[in-house]
Protein backbone atom coordinates (compact mmCIF):
# COMPACT_ATOMS: atom_id res chain seq x y z
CA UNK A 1 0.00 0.00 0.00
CA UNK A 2 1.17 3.42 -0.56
CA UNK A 3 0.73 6.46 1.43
CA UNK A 4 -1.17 8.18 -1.45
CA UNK A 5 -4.09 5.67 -0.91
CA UNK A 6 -4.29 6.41 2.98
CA UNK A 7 -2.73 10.04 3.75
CA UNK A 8 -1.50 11.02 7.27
CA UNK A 9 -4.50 12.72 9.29
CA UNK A 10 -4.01 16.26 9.50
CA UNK A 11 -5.46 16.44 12.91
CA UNK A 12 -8.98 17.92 13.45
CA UNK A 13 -11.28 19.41 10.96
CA UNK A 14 -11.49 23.31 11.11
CA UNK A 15 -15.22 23.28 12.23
CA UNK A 16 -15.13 20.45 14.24
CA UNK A 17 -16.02 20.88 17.72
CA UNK A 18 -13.23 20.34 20.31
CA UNK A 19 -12.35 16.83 21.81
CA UNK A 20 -14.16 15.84 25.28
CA UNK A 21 -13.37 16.03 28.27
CA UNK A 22 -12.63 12.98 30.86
CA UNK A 23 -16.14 12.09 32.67
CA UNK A 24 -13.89 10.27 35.01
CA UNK A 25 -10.33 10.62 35.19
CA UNK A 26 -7.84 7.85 35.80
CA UNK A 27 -5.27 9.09 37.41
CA UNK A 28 -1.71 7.70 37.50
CA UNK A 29 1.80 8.24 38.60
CA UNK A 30 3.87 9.49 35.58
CA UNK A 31 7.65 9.43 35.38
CA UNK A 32 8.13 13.20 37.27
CA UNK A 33 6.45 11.69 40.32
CA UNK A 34 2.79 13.64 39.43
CA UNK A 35 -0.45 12.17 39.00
CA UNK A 36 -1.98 12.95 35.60
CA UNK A 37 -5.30 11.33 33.81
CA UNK A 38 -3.76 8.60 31.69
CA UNK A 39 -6.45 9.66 28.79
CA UNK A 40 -6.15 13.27 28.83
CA UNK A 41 -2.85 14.30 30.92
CA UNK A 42 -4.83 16.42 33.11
CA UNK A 43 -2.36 17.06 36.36
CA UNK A 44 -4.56 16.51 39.60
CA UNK A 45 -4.80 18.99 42.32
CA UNK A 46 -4.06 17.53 45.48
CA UNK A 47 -5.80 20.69 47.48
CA UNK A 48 -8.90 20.29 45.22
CA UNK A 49 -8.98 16.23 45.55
CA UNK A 50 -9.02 16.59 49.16
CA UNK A 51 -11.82 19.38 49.27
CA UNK A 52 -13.72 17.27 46.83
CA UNK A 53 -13.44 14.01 49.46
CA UNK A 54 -13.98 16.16 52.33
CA UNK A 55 -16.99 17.77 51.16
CA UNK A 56 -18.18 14.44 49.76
CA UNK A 57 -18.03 12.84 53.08
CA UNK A 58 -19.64 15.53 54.69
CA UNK A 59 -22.42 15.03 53.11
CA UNK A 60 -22.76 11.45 53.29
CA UNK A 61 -22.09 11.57 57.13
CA UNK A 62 -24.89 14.55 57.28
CA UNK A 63 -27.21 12.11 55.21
CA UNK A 64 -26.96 9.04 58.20
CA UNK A 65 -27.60 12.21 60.62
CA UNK A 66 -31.09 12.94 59.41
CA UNK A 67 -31.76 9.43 58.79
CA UNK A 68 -31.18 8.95 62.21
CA UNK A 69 -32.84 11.82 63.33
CA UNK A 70 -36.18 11.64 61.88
CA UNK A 71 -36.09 7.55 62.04
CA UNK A 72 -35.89 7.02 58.21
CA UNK A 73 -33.50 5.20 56.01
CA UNK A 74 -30.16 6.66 54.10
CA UNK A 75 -30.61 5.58 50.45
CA UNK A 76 -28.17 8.38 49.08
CA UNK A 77 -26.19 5.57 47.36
CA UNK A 78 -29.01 4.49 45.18
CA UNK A 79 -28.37 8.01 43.23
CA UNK A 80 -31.97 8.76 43.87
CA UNK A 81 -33.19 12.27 43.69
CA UNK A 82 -33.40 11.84 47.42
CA UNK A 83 -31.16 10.77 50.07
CA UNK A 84 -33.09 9.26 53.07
CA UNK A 85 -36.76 7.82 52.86
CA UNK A 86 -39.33 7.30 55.56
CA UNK A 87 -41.15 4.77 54.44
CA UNK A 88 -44.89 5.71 53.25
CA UNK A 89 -44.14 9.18 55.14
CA UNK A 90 -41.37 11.69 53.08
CA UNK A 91 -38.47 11.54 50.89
CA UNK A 92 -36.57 14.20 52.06
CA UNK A 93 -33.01 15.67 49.98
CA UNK A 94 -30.33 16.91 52.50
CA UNK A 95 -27.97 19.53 51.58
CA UNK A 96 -24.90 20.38 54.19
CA UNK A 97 -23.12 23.84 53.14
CA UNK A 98 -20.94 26.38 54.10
CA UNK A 99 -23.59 29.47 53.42
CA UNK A 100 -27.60 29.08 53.34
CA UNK A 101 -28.74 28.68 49.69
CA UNK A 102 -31.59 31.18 47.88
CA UNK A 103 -34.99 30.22 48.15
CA UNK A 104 -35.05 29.78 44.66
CA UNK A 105 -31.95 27.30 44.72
CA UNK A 106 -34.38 25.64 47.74
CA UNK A 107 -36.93 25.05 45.14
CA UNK A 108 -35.07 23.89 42.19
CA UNK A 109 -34.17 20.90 44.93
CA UNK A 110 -37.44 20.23 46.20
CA UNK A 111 -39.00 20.42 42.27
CA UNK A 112 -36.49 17.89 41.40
CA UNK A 113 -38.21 14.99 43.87
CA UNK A 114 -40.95 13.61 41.97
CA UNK A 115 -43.88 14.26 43.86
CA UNK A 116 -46.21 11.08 44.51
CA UNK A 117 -48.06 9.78 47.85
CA UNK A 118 -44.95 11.05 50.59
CA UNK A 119 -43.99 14.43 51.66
CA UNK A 120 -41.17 16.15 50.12
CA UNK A 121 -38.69 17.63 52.06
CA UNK A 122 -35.43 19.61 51.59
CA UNK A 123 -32.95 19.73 54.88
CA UNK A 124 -30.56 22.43 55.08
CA UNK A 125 -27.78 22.34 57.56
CA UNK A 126 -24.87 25.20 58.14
CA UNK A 127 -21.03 24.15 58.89
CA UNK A 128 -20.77 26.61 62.02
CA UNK A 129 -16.81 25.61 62.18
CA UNK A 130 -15.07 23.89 65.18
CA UNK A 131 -16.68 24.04 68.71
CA UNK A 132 -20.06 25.48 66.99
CA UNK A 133 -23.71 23.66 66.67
CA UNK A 134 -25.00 22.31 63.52
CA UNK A 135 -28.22 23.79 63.35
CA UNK A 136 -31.19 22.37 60.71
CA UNK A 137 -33.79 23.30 58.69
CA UNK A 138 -36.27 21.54 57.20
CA UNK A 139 -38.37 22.60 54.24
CA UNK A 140 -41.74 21.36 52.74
CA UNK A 141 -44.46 22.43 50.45
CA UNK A 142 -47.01 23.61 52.84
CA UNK A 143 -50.16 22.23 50.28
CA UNK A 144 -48.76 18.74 50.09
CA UNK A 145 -47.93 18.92 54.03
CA UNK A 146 -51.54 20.11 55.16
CA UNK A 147 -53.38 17.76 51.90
CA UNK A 148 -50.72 14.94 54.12
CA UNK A 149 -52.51 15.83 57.36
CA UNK A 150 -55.49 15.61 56.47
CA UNK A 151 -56.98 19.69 55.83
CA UNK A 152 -59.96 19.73 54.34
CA UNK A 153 -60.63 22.44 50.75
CA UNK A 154 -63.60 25.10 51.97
């Protein structure tokens, strides 16, 4: 075969649209003792990795919290729009951060449980920093909470 039959690539089009990004990188130790993505060479950030795991395990412990709290399940593995059930009661999201949210952020989070025969619920909780008390908040729809309990339309 000759090369005129099957010329060297050129590299991307002109209007082509730019390569993707890593959905998950792999990283590994490369020969100048770094970790980079062995697909796209990305260096990792060791400060960022470590917020990313602390943060991530905030939340998870803050998930087993409420659980306990209100005497439902955790099911925030399950990647359900929810993270702890009470059976034939509320699925409730919880959310652990560093400032309160806006109301319309509050929303967007309680919109995205599909609404069916339990309550939803969104559970906000502050980081008050060393020494200081975790206080909660719990927010519902205030129809679905009283059509719950039983009000009755005029």
């Amino acid at each position: 075969m000759t090369d005129d039959l099957f010329p060297a690539p050129d590299g991307p089009r002109p209007g082509a649209a730019p390569a993707r990004k890593c959905y998950r990188h792999m990283y590994i130790l490369d020969h100048e003792s770094m970790w980079a993505c062995e697909r796209c060479g990305r260096l990792r950030d060791a400060a960022v990795s470590r917020r990313s795991r602390n943060n991530r395990s905030r939340g998870n412990r803050d998930e087993l919290t409420v659980a306990r709290i209100l005497g439902g399940r955790k099911v925030g593995e399950l990647l359900l729009p929810w993270d702890v059930e009470i059976p034939g009661y509320a699925r409730i999201q919880c959310k652990r951060l560093d400032r309160w949210p806006s109301l319309a952020k509050v929303v967007t989070w309680l919109d995205a449980i599909p609404a069916g025969p339990e309550l939803r619920a969104v559970t906000l909780a502050d980081t008050p920093g060393s020494g200081g008390t975790t206080r909660r908040l719990i927010v519902m729809d205030l129809d679905e909470y009283a059509a719950f309990h039983g009000r009755v339309e005029p």
